[in-house]
Protein backbone atom coordinates (compact mmCIF):
# COMPACT_ATOMS: atom_id res chain seq x y z
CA UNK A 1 47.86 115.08 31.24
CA UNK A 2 50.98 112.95 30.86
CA UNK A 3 50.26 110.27 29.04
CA UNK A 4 51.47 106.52 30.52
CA UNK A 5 54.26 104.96 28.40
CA UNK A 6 53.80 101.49 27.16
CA UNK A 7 55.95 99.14 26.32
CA UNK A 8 55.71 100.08 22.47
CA UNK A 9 56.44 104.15 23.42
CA UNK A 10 58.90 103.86 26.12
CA UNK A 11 61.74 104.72 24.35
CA UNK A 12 59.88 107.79 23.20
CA UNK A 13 59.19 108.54 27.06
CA UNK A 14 63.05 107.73 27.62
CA UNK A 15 64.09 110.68 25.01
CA UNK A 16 61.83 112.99 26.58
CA UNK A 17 63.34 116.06 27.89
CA UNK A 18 60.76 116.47 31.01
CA UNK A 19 59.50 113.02 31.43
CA UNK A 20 59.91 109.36 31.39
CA UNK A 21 58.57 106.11 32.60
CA UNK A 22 60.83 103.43 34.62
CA UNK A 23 59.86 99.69 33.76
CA UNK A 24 61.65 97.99 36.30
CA UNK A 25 60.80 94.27 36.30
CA UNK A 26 56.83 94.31 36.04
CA UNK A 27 56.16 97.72 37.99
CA UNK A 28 54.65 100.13 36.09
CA UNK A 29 55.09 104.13 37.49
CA UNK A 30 52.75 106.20 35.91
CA UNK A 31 53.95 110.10 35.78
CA UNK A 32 52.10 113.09 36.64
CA UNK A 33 52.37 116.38 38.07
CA UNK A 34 50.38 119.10 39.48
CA UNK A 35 50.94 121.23 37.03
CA UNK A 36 49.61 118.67 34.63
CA UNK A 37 46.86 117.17 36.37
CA UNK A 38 45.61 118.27 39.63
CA UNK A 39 44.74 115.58 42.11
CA UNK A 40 41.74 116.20 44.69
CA UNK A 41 42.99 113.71 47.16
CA UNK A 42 40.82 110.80 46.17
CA UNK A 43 41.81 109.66 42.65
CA UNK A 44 43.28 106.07 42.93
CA UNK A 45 45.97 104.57 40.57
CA UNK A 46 44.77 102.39 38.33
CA UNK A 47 45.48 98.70 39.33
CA UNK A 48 48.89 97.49 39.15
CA UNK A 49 50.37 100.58 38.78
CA UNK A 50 51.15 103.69 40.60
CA UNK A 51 51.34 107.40 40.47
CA UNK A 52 55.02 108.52 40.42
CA UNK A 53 57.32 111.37 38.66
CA UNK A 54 61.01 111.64 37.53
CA UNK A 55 61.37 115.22 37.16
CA UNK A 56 63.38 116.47 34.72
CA UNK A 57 64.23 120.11 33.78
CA UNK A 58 61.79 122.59 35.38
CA UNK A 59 58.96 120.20 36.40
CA UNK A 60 57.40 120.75 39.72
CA UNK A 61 57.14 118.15 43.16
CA UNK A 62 54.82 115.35 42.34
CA UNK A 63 51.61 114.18 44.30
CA UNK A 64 52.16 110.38 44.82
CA UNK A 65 49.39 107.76 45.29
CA UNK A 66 49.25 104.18 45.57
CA UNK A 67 51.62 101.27 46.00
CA UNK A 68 54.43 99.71 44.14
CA UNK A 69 53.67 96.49 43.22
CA UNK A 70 56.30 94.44 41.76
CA UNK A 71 55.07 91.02 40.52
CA UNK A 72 52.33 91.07 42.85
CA UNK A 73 54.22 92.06 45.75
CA UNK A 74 54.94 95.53 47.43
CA UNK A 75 57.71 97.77 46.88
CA UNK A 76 59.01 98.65 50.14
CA UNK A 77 60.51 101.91 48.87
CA UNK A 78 57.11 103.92 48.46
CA UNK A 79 57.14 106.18 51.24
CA UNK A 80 60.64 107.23 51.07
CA UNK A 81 60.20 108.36 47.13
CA UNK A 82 56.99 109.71 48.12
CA UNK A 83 58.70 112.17 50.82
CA UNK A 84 61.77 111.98 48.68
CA UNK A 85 59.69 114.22 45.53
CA UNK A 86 57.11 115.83 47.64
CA UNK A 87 59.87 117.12 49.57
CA UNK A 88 61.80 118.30 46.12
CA UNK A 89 62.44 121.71 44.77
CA UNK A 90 61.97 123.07 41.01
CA UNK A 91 65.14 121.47 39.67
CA UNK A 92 67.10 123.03 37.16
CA UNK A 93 70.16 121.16 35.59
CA UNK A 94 72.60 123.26 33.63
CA UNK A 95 75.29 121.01 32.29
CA UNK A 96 73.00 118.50 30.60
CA UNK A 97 74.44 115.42 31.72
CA UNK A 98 73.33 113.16 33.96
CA UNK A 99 74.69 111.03 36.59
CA UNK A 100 73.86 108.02 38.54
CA UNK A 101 75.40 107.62 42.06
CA UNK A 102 75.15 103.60 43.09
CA UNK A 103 75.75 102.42 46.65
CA UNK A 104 74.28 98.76 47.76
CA UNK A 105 72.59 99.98 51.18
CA UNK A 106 72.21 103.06 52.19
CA UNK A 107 69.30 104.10 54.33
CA UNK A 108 70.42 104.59 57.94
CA UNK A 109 74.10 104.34 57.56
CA UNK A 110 76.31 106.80 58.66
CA UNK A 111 79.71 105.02 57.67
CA UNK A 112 82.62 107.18 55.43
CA UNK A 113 81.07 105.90 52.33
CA UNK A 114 77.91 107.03 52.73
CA UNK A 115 78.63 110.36 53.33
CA UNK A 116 80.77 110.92 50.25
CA UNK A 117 78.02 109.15 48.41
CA UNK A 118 75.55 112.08 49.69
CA UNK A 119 78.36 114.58 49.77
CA UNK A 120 79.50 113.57 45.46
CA UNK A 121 75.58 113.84 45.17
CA UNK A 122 75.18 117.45 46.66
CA UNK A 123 78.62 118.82 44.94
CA UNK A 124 77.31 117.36 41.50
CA UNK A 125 73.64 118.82 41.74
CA UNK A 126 75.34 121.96 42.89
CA UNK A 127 77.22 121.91 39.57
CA UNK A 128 74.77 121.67 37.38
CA UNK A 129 74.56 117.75 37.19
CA UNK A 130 71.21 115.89 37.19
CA UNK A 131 71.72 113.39 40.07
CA UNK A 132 70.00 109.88 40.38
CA UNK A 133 71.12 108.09 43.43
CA UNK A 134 69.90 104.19 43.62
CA UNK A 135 70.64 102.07 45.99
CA UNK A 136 69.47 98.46 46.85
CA UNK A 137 68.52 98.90 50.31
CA UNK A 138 66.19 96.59 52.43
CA UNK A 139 66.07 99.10 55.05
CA UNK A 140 62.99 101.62 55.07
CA UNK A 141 64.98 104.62 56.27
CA UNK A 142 66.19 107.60 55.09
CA UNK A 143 69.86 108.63 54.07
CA UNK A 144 71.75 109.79 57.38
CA UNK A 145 73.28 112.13 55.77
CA UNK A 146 71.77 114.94 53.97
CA UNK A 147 70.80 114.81 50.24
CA UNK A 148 70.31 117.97 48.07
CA UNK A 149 66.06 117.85 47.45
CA UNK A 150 67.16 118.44 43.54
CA UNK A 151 68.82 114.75 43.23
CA UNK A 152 66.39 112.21 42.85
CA UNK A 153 66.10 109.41 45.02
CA UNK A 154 65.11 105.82 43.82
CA UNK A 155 65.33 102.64 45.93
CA UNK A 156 66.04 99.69 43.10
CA UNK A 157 64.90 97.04 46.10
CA UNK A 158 62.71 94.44 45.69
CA UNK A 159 61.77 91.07 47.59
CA UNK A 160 62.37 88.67 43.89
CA UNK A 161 61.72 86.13 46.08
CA UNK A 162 60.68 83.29 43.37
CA UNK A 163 64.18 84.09 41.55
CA UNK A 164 66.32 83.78 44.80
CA UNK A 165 64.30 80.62 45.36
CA UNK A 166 64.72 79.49 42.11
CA UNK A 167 68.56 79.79 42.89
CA UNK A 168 69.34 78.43 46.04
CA UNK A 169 67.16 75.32 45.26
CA UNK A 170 69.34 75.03 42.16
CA UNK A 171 72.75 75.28 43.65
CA UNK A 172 72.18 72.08 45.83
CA UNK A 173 72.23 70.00 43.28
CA UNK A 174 75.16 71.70 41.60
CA UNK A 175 79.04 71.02 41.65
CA UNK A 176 80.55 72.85 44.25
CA UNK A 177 82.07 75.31 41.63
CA UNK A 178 78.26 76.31 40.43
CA UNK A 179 77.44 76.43 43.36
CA UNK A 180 78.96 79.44 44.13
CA UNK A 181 77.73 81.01 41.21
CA UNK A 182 74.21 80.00 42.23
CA UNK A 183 74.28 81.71 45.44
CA UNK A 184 75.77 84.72 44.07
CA UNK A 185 72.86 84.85 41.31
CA UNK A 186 70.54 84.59 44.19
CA UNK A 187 71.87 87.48 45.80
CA UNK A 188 72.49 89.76 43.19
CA UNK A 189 70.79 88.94 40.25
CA UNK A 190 67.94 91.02 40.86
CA UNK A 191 69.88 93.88 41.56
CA UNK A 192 71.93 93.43 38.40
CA UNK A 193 68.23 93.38 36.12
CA UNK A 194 66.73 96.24 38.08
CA UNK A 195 69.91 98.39 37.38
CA UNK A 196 70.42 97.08 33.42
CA UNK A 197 66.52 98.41 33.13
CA UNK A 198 67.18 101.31 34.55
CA UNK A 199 70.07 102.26 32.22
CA UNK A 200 68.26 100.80 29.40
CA UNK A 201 65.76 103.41 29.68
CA UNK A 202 66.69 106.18 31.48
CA UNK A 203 70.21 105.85 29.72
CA UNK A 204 72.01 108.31 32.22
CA UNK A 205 75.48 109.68 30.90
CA UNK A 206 77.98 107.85 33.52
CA UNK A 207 77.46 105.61 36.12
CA UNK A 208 79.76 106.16 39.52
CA UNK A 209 79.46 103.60 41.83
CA UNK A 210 80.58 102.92 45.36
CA UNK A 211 82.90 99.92 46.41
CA UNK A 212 82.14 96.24 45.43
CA UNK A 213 78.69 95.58 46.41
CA UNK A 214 77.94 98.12 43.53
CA UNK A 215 80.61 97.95 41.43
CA UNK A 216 79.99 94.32 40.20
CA UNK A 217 76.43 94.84 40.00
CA UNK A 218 76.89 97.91 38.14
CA UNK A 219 79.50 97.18 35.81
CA UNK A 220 77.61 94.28 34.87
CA UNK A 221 74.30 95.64 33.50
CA UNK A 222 75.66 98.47 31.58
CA UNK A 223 77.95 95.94 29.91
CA UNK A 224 76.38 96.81 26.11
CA UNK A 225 74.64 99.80 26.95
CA UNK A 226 75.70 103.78 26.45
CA UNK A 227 76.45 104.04 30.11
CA UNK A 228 79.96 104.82 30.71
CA UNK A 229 80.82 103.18 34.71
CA UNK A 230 83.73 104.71 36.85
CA UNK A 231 83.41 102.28 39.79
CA UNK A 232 85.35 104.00 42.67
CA UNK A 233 87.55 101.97 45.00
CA UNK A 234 87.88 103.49 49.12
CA UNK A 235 90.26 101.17 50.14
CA UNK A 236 94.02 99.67 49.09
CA UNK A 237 92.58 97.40 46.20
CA UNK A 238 94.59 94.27 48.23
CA UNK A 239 91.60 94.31 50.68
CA UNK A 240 88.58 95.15 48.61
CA UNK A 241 89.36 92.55 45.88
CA UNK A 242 91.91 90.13 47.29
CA UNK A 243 90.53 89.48 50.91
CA UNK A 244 88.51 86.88 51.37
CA UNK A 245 87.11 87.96 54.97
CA UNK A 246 86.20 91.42 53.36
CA UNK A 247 82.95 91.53 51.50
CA UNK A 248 81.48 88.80 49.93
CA UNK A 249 83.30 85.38 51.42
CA UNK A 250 82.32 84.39 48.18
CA UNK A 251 85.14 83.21 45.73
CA UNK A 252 83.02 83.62 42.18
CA UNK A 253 82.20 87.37 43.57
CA UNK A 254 85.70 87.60 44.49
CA UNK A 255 86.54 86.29 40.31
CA UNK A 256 84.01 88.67 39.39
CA UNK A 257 85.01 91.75 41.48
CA UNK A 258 88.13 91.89 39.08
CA UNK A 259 87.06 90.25 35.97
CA UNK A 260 83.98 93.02 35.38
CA UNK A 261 86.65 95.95 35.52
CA UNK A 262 87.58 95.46 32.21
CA UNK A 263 84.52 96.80 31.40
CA UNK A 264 84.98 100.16 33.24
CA UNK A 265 85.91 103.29 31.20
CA UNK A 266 87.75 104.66 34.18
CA UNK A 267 88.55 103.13 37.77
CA UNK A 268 88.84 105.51 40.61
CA UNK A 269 91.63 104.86 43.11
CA UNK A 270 92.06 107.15 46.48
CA UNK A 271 96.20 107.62 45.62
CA UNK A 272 98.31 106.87 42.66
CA UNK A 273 100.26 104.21 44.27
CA UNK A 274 97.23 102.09 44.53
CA UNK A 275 97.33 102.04 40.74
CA UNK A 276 100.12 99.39 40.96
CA UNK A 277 98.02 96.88 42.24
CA UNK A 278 96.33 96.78 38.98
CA UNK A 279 96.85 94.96 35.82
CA UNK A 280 98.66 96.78 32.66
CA UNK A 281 96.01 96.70 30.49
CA UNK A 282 93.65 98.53 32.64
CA UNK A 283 96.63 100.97 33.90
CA UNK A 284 95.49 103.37 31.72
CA UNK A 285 92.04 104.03 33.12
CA UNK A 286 92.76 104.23 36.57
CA UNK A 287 92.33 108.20 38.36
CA UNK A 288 93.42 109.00 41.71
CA UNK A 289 91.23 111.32 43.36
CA UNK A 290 91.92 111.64 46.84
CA UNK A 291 89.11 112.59 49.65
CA UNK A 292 88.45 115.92 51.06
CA UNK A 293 89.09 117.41 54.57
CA UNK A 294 85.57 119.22 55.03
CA UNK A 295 84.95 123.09 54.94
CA UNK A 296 83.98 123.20 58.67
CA UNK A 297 87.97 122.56 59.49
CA UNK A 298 88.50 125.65 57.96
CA UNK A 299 85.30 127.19 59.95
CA UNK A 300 86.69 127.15 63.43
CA UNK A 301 87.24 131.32 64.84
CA UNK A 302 88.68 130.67 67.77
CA UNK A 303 91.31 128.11 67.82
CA UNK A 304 91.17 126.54 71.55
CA UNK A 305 94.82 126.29 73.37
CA UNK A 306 96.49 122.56 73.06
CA UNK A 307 95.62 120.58 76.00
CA UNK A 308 97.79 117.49 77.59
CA UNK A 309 95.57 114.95 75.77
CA UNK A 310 96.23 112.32 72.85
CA UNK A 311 93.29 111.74 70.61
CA UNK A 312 92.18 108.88 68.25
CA UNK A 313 89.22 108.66 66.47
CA UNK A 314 87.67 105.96 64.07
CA UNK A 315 85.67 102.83 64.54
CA UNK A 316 86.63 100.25 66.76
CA UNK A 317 87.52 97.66 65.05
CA UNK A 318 90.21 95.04 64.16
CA UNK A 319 92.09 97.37 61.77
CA UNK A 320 92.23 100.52 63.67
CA UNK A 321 94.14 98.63 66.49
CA UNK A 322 93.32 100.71 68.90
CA UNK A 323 94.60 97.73 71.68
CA UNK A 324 97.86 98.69 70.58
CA UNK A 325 97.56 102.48 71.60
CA UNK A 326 95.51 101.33 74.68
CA UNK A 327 98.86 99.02 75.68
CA UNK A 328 101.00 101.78 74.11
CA UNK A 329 99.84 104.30 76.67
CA UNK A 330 99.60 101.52 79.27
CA UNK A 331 103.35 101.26 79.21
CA UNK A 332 104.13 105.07 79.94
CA UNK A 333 100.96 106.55 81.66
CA UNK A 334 102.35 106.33 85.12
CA UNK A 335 104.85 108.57 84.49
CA UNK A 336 102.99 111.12 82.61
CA UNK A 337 99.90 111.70 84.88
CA UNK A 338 98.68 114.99 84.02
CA UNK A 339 98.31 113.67 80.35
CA UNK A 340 95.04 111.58 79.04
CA UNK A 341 93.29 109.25 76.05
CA UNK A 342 90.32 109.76 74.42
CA UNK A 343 89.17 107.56 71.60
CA UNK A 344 85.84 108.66 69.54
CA UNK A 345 84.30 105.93 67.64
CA UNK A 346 81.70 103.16 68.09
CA UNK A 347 82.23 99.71 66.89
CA UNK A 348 82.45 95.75 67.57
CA UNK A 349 85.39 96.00 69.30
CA UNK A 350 84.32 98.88 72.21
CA UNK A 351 83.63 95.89 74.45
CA UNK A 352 86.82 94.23 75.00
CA UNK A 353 89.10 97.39 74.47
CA UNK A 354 87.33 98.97 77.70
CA UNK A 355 88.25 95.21 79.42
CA UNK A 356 91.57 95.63 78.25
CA UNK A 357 91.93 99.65 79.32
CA UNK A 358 90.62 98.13 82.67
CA UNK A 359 92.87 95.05 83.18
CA UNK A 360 95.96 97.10 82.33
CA UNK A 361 94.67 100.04 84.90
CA UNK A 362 94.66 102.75 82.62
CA UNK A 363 90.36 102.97 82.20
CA UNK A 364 91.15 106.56 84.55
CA UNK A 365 93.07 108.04 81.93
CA UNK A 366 92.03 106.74 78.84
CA UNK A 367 88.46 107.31 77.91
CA UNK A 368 85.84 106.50 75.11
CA UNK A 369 83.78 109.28 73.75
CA UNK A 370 81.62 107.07 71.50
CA UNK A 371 80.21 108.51 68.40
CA UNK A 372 79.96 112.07 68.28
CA UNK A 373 79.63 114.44 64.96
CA UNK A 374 81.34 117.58 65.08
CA UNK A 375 84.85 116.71 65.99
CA UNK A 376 86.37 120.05 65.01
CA UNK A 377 87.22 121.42 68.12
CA UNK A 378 88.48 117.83 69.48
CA UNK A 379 91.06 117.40 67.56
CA UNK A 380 91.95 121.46 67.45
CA UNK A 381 92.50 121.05 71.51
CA UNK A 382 94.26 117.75 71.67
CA UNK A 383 98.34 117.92 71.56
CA UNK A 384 98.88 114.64 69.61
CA UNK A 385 96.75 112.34 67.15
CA UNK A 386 97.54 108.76 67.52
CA UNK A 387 96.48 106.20 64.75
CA UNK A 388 98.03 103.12 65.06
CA UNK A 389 95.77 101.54 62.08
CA UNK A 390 96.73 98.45 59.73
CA UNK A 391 95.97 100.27 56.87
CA UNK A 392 93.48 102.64 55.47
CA UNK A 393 91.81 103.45 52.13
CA UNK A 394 91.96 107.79 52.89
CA UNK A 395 93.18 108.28 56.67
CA UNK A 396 90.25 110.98 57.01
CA UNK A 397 90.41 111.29 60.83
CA UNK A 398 94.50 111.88 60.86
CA UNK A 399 94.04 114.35 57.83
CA UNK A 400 91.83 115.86 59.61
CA UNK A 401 93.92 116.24 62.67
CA UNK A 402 96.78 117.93 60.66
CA UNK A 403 94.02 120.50 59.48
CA UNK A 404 94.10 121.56 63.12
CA UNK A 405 97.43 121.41 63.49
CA UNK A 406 97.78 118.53 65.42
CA UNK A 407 100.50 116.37 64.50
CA UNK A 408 100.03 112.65 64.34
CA UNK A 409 101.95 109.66 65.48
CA UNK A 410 101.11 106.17 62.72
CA UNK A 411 102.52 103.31 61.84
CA UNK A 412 105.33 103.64 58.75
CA UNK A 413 103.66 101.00 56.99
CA UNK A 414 100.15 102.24 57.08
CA UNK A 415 98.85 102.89 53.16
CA UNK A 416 96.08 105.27 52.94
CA UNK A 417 98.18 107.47 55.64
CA UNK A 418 102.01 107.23 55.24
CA UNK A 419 101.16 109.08 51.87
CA UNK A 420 100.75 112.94 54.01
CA UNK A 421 102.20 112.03 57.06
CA UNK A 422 105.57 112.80 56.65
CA UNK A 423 108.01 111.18 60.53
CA UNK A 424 109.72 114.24 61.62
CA UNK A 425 107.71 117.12 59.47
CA UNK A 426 104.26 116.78 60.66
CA UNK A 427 104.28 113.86 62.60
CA UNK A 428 106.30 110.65 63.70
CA UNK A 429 105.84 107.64 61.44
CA UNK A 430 107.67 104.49 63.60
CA UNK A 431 108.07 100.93 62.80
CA UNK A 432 105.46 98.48 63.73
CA UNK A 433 106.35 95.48 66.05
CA UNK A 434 109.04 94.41 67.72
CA UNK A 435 110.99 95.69 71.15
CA UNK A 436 110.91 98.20 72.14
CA UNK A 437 107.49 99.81 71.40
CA UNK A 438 108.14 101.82 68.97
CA UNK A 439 104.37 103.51 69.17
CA UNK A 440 104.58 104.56 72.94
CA UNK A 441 108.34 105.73 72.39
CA UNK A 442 107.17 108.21 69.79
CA UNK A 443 104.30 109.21 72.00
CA UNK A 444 107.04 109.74 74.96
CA UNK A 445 108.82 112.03 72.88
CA UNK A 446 106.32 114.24 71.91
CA UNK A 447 104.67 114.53 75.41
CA UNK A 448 108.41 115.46 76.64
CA UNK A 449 109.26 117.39 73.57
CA UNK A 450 107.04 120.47 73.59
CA UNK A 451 108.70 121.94 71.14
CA UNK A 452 108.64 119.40 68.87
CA UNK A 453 104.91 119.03 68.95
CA UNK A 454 104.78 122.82 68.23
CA UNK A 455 106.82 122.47 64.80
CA UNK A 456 105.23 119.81 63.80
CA UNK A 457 102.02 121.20 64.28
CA UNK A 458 103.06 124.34 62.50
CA UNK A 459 103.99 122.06 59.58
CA UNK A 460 100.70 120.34 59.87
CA UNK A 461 97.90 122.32 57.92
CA UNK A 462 99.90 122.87 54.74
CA UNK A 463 100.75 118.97 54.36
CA UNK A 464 96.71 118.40 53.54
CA UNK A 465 96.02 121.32 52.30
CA UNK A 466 95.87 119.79 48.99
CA UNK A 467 92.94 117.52 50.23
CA UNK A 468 90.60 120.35 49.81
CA UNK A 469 86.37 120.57 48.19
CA UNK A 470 87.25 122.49 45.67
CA UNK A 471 90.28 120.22 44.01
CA UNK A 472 87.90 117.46 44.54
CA UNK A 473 84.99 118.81 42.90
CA UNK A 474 87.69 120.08 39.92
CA UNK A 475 88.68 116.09 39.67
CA UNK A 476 85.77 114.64 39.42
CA UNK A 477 83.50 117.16 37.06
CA UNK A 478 86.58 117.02 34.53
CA UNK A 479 86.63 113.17 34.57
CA UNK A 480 83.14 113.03 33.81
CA UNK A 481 83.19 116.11 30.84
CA UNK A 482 86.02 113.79 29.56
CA UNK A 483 84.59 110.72 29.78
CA UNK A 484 80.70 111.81 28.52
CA UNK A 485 82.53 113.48 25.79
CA UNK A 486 84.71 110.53 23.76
């Protein structure tokens, strides 16, 4: 039997090569096996405490009984940790390092950067890694997107509702400025303890976490720990630290956001011109590691023939401006009638872009596909991509028409896109506003030009090919060697 770690043996449990115990706030979570102590089905926890594993090298899947009790109150996460280990395999870690993957929320989602939180999960267990993945997620569901049964799984959530109290009823009697800092405390304090415990006693290698709602949080309680933090950044830093409508409308988180990354040991960026937003002193830690185009683009046998259709995928929102391709394509569908629109995405926009499609009297040739996952042979078939976006972090769905070789028509000024789309190679790159329309000109051309949208197509696969798994994986496994070895 496993013995329980108290709070005087802990940090012997925490050195353990097999097991250890995770005190997060009052919760106690008691380890045991199969192996080590067969359970006939109706053995109960002890009170106050529960049965759960963290399996280490070569243990086996866990039975798990009981609740999680934090402070009294339940832990919401039970029953996905309890499928999450019983569902596990015999996990074997190779490289001897391990990493912890932070996202805020998670369960459910099935936005861009939750899947390369469960995609950097999978290609890290894969090599070797062992994989924690927390999260701070009020939602009981599981991960949309696939996560590799070897990488554990643990929900840091909890209700803390006597410290948010405590909070809020202090920041009305605060100057404004406190305030501010009072609310944010209320919201992520919590989160910030339950981390700083867990990387006081799990003490994982390096910390990677996921765009601000995690980065703060995490680059806060490893502050004077061994955890080394790479907090990664998906969009152009302007937006994700100097907006005030994105994230937190809170001005101390925004202070915060950029004060904290002087504690990172290396800040990921998506290109190396985003680097410039930064300050000098930190211009030395900052690695550009771009996204990946995914292996199914290279997957497809039987390429269909080009059809007379423009495509645009992405979410419909404000800064994908699809309105402007919908008015675009307004202006020159009459006389191009054998040629169509269809937009893939979902989003809080749908509404009043269908309005708009009908009140301009184009809803017959432009269509919405809604949200639909294999996209491969949608964007092999259509003749032109359109993406008429503000800007972007990683343009995945234009990348990932150039893997199929169809060229793309964008905005000049569009970061996150004008870095591989290249006007007149693989696609046409035009100059946003004014008169004319720059956006349906270009599209005129290319549905008159024929053999224009052939070269650039031709041209098209090579300009991303560098956006590939395996120079990704390369990146990121040498950053952390590099990093868990100074």
């Amino acid at each position: 039997m496993i013995p329980t770690c108290s709070n005087a043996d802990r940090k012997r449990c925490a050195n353990s090569n097999l097991h250890y115990t995770i005190q997060l706030a009052s919760a106690r979570w008691n380890l045991k096996t199969r192996s080590d102590q067969p359970n006939s089905g109706s053995e109960k926890p002890a009170a106050g405490h529960s049965v759960f594993t963290d399996i280490g090298v070569g243990e086996k899947s866990a039975n798990i009984k009981g609740t999680f009790p934090l402070d009294g109150r339940f832990w919401p996460f039970k029953d996905a940790a309890r499928r999450s280990i019983e569902e596990s395999l015999v996990k074997e870690f190779t490289s001897g390092k391990h990493v912890a993957l932070v996202i805020r929320g998670l369960g459910g989602r099935s936005g861009g950067a939750e899947r390369i939180y469960c995609e950097l999960a999978n290609i890290l267990t894969e090599n070797g890694y062992r994989v924690t993945c927390l999260f701070f997620d009020k939602k009981k569901e599981t991960p949309f997107y696939h996560i590799d049964a070897r990488a554990e799984r643990i929900n840091l959530y909890g209700p803390a509702k006597e410290s948010a109290q405590k909070w809020k009823k202090i920041s009305k009697v605060l100057p404004k400025k406190l305030q501010h800092r009072a609310e944010w405390e209320a919201e992520n304090g919590f989160f910030v303890k339950q981390l700083r415990d867990y990387f006081k006693l799990s003490r994982p290698d390096i910390a990677i976490s996921l765009m601000p709602p995690a980065n703060t949080p995490v680059l806060l309680a490893a502050n004077g720990t061994s955890v080394k933090v790479v907090p990664t950044n998906h969009n152009i830093p302007e937006q994700d630290y100097d907006n005030p409508d994105r994230w937190s409308k809170n001005p101390y988180d925004r202070k915060l956001r950029k004060k904290v990354l002087d504690f990172a040991s290396a800040i990921h960026v998506l290109f190396p011109e985003f680097s410039k937003w930064f300050p000098i002193h930190l211009q030395s830690r900052i690695v550009a590691i771009p996204n990946y185009i995914s292996k199914e683009f290279d997957s497809l046998e039987v390429v269909p023939p080009k059809e007379k259709l423009i495509l645009g995928v992405g979410r419909l929102a404000d800064v994908k401006n699809y309105v402007q391709l919908i008015r675009s394509w307004a202006s020159i569908a009459a006389d191009h009638v054998e040629w169509g629109v269809k937009i893939y995405g979902v989003g809080p926009n749908e509404k009043e872009l269908k309005e708009e499609a009908r009140r301009l009297g184009v809803e017959g040739s432009l269509t919405f596909g809604g949200h639909r996952a294999d996209l491969v042979g949608e964007y092999a078939r259509a003749a032109i991509f359109c993406h008429p976006a503000f800007f972007e972090g990683f343009g995945l769905a234009p990348a990932e028409a150039l893997a199929m070789g169809t060229p793309v028509v964008c905005y000049a000024d569009c970061p996150g896109v004008n870095q591989f789309v290249k006007d007149g190679y693989n696609g046409l790159a035009v100059k946003r506003g004014g008169d004319p329309d720059e956006l349906a000109l270009a599209l005129r051309r290319l549905i008159e030009n024929e053999d224009l949208r052939e070269r650039l197509g031709r041209n098209a696969p090579d300009s991303v090919r560098e956006f590939s798994i395996t120079r990704y994986t390369e990146a990121w496994t040498a950053l952390i060697e590099r990093l868990v070895d100074e």
